[in-house]
C-alpha atoms as a PDB file:
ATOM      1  CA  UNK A   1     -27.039  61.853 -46.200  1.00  0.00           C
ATOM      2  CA  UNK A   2     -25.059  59.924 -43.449  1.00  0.00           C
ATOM      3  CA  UNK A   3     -28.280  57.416 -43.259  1.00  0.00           C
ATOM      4  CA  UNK A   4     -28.041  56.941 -47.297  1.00  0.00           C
ATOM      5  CA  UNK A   5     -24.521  55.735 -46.858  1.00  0.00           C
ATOM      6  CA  UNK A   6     -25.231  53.821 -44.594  1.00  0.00           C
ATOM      7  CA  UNK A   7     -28.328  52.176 -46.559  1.00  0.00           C
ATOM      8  CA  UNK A   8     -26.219  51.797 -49.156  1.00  0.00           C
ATOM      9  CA  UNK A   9     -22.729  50.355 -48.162  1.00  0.00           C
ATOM     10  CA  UNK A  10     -24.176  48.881 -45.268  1.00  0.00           C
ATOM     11  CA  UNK A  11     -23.309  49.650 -41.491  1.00  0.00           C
ATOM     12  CA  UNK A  12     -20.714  46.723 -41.304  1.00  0.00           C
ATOM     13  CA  UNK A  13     -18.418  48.984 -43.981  1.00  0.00           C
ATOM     14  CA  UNK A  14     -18.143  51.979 -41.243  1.00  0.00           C
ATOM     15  CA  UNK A  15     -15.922  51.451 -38.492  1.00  0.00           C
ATOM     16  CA  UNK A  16     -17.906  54.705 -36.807  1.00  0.00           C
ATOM     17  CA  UNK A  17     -21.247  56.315 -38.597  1.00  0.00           C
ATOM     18  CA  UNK A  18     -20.252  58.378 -41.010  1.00  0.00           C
ATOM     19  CA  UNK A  19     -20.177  62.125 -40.411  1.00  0.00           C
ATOM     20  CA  UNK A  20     -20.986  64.691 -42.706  1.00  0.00           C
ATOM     21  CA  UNK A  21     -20.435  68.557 -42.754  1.00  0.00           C
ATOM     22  CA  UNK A  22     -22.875  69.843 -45.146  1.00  0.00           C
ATOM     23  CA  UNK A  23     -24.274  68.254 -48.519  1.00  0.00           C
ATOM     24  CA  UNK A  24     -26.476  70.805 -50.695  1.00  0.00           C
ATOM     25  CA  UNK A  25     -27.828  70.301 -54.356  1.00  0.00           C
ATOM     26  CA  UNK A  26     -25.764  71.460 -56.867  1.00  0.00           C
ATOM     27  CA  UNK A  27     -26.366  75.235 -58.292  1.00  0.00           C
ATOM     28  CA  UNK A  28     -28.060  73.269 -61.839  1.00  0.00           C
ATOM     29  CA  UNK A  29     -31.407  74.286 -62.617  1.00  0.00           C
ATOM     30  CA  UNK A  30     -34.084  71.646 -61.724  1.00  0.00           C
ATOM     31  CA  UNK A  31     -34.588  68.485 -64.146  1.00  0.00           C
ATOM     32  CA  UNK A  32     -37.366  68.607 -66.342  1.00  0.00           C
ATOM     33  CA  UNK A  33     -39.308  64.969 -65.813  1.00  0.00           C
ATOM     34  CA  UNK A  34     -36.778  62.740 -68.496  1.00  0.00           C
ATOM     35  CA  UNK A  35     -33.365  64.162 -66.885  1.00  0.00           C
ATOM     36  CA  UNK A  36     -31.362  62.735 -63.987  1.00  0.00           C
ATOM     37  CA  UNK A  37     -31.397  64.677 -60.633  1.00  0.00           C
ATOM     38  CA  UNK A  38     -29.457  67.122 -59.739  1.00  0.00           C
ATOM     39  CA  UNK A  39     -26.118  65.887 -58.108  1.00  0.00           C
ATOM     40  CA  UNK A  40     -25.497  66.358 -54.328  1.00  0.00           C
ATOM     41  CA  UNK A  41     -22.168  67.769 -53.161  1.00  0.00           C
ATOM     42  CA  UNK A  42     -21.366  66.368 -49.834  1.00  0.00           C
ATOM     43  CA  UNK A  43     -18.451  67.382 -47.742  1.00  0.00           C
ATOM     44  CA  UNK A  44     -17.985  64.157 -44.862  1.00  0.00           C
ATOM     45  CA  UNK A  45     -15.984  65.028 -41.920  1.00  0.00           C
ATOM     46  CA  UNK A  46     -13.430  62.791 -42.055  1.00  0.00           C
ATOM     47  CA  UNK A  47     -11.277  62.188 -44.835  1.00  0.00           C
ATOM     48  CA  UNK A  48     -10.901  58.892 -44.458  1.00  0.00           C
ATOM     49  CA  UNK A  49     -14.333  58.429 -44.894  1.00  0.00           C
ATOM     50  CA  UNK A  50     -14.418  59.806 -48.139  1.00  0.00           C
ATOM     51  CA  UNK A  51     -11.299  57.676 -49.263  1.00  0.00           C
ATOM     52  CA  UNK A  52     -13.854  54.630 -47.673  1.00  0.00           C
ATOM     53  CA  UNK A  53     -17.207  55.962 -49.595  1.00  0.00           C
ATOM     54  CA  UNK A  54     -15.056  56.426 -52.779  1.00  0.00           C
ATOM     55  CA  UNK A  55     -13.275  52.929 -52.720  1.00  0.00           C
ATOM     56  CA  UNK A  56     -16.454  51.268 -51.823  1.00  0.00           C
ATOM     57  CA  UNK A  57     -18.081  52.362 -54.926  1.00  0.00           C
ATOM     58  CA  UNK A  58     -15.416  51.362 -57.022  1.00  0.00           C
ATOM     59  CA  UNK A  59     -15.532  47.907 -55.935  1.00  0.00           C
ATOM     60  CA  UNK A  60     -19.380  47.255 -55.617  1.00  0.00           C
ATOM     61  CA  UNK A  61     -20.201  49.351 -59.135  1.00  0.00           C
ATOM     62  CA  UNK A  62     -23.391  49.601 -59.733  1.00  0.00           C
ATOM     63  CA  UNK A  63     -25.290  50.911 -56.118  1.00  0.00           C
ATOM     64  CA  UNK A  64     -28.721  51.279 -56.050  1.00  0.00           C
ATOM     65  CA  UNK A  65     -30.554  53.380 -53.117  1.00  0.00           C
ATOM     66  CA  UNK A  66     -34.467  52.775 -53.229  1.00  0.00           C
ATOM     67  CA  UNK A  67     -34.429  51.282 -56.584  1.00  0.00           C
ATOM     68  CA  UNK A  68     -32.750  53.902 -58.261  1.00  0.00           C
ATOM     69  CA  UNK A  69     -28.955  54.260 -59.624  1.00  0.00           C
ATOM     70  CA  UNK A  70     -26.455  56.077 -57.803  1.00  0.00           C
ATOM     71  CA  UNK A  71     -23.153  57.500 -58.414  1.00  0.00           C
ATOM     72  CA  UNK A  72     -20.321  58.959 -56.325  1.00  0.00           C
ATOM     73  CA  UNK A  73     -17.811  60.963 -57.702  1.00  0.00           C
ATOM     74  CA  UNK A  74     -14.499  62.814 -56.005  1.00  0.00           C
ATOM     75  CA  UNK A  75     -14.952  66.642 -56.539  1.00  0.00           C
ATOM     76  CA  UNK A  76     -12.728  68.644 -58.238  1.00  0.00           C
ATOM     77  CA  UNK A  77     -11.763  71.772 -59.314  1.00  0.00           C
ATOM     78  CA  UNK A  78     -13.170  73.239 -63.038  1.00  0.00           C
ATOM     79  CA  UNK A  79      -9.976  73.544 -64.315  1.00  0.00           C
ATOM     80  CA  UNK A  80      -8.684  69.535 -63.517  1.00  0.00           C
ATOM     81  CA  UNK A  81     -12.480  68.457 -64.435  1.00  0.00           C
ATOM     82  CA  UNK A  82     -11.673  70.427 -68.356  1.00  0.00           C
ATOM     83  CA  UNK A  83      -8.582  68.251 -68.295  1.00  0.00           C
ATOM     84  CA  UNK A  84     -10.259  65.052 -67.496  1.00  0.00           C
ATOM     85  CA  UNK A  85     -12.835  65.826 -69.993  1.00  0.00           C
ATOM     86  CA  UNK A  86     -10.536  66.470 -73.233  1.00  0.00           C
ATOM     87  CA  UNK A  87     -10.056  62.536 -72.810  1.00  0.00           C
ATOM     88  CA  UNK A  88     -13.778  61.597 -73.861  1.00  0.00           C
ATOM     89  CA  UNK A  89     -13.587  61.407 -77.675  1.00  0.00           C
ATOM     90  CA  UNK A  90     -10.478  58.874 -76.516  1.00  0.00           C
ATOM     91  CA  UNK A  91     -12.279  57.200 -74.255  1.00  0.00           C
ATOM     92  CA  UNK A  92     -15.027  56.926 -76.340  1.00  0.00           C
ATOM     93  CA  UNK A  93     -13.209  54.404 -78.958  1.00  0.00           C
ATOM     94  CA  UNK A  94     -11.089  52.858 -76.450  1.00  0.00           C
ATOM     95  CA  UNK A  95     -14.441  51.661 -74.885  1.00  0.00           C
ATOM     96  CA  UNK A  96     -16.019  50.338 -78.389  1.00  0.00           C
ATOM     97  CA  UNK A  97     -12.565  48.984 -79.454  1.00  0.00           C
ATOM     98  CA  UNK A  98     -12.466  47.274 -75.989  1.00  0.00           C
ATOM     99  CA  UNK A  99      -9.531  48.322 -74.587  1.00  0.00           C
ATOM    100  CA  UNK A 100      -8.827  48.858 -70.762  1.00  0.00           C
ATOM    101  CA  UNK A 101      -8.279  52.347 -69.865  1.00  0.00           C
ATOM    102  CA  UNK A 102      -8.531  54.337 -66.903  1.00  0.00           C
ATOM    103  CA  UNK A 103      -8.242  58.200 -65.948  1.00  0.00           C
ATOM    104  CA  UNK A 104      -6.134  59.355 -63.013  1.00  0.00           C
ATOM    105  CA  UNK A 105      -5.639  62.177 -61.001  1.00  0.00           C
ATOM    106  CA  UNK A 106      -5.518  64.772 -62.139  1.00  0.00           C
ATOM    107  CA  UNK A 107      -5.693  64.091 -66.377  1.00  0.00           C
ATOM    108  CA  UNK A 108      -3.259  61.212 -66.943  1.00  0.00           C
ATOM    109  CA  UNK A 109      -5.249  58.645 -69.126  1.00  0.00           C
ATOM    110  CA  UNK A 110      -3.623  54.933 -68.613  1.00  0.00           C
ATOM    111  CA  UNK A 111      -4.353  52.544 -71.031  1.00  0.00           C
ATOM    112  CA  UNK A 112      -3.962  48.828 -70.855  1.00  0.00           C
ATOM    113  CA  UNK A 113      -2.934  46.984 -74.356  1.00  0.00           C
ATOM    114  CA  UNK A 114      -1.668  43.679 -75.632  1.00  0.00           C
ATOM    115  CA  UNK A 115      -0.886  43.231 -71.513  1.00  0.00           C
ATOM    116  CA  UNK A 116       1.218  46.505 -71.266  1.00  0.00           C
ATOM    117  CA  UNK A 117       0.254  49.633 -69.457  1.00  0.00           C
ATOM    118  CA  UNK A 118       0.759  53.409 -71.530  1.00  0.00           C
ATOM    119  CA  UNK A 119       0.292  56.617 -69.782  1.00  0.00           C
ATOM    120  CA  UNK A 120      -0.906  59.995 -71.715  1.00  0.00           C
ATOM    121  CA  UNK A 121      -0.502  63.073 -70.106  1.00  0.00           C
ATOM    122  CA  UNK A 122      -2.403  64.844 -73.031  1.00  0.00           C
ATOM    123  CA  UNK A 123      -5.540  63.516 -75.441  1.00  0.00           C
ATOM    124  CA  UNK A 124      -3.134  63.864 -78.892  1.00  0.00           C
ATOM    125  CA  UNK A 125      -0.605  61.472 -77.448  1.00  0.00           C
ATOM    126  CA  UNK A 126      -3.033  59.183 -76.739  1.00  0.00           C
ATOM    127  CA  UNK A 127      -5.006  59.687 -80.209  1.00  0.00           C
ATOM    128  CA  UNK A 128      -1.350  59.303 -81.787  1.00  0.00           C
ATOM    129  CA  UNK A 129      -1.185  55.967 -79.978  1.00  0.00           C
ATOM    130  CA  UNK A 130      -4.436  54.702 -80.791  1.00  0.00           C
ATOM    131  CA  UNK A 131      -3.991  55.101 -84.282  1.00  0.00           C
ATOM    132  CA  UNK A 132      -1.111  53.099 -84.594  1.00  0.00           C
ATOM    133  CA  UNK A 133      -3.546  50.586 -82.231  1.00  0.00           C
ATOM    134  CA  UNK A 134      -6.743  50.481 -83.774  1.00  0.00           C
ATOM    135  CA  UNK A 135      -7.961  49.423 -87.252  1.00  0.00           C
ATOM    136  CA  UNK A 136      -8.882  52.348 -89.404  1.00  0.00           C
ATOM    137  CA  UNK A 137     -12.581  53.647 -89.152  1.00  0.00           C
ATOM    138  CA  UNK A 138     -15.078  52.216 -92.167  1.00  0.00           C
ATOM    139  CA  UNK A 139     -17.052  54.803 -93.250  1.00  0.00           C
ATOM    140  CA  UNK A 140     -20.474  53.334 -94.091  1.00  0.00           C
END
C-alpha cells in the first residue's frame, strides 16, 4: 500500500515515505467479474499523511494506478455515512440541474446558487430549497 501511494501521487508529494499500520479488504463478499473491487481500508500512521493522501486526491481527481480508476475516501462511522447518504436523491438533481454542491463533515450539504452559498443540515431543507430553485419536473 505505501508503494501504491507513492506510484500514484508521486514521491515528490511525501515529505517522508508514507507509513501505514495495516490496510485489509473490506468484509464484502468477492466481486463477481462486472463489479468493482472490493475497497481497501487503510489505516497510515501519521495523520498528517492521511490529511496529505486525502487533499491530494481532491485536487488531482481522477487517479489512475496501472490503468485502472482509483478512489480514496475518509472513513467513517455507519451512523455519519446514513447521514451523508439521505443527501443522494438531492444530490442527484442538483448534479443534472447543474448546480455546485458539496457535502461536509459530518451531513451538512452546501450548495452554491446564483453566486451565494446555503447550508442544509437535513435533506427536506434542502428539497424545500430546491423547489423554490429548480423548474418543475416534465413528466414525459
Amino acid at each position: 500500500m505505501e508503494e501504491l501511494l507513492l506510484e500514484v501521487f508521486g514521491k515528490e508529494s511525501f515529505a517522508k515515505p508514507p507509513v501505514v499500520d495495516r490496510a485489509h479488504r473490506s468484509l464484502a463478499p468477492p466481486p463477481r467479474s462486472n463489479q468493482a473491487p472490493r475497497p481497501f481500508i487503510v489505516r497510515l500512521h501519521h495523520y498528517q499523511t492521511r490529511e496529505l493522501v486525502l487533499r491530494l486526491a481532491r485536487e488531482r481527481g481522477q487517479l489512475l494506478y496501472k490503468g485502472s480508476r482509483i478512489h480514496f475516501y475518509p472513513d467513517v462511522s455507519a451512523e455519519v455515512a446514513k447521514r451523508r447518504a439521505a443527501f443522494n436523491p438531492i444530490k442527484a438533481q442538483l448534479k443534472d440541474a447543474g448546480i455546485e454542491l458539496g457535502l461536509l463533515f459530518p451531513a451538512r450539504l452546501r450548495i452554491t446558487h446564483s453566486g451565494m452559498r446555503h447550508f442544509f443540515d437535513s435533506p427536506q431543507q434542502a428539497a424545500e430549497f430546491i423547489q423554490g430553485v429548480l423548474p418543475p419536473a416534465v413528466d414525459k
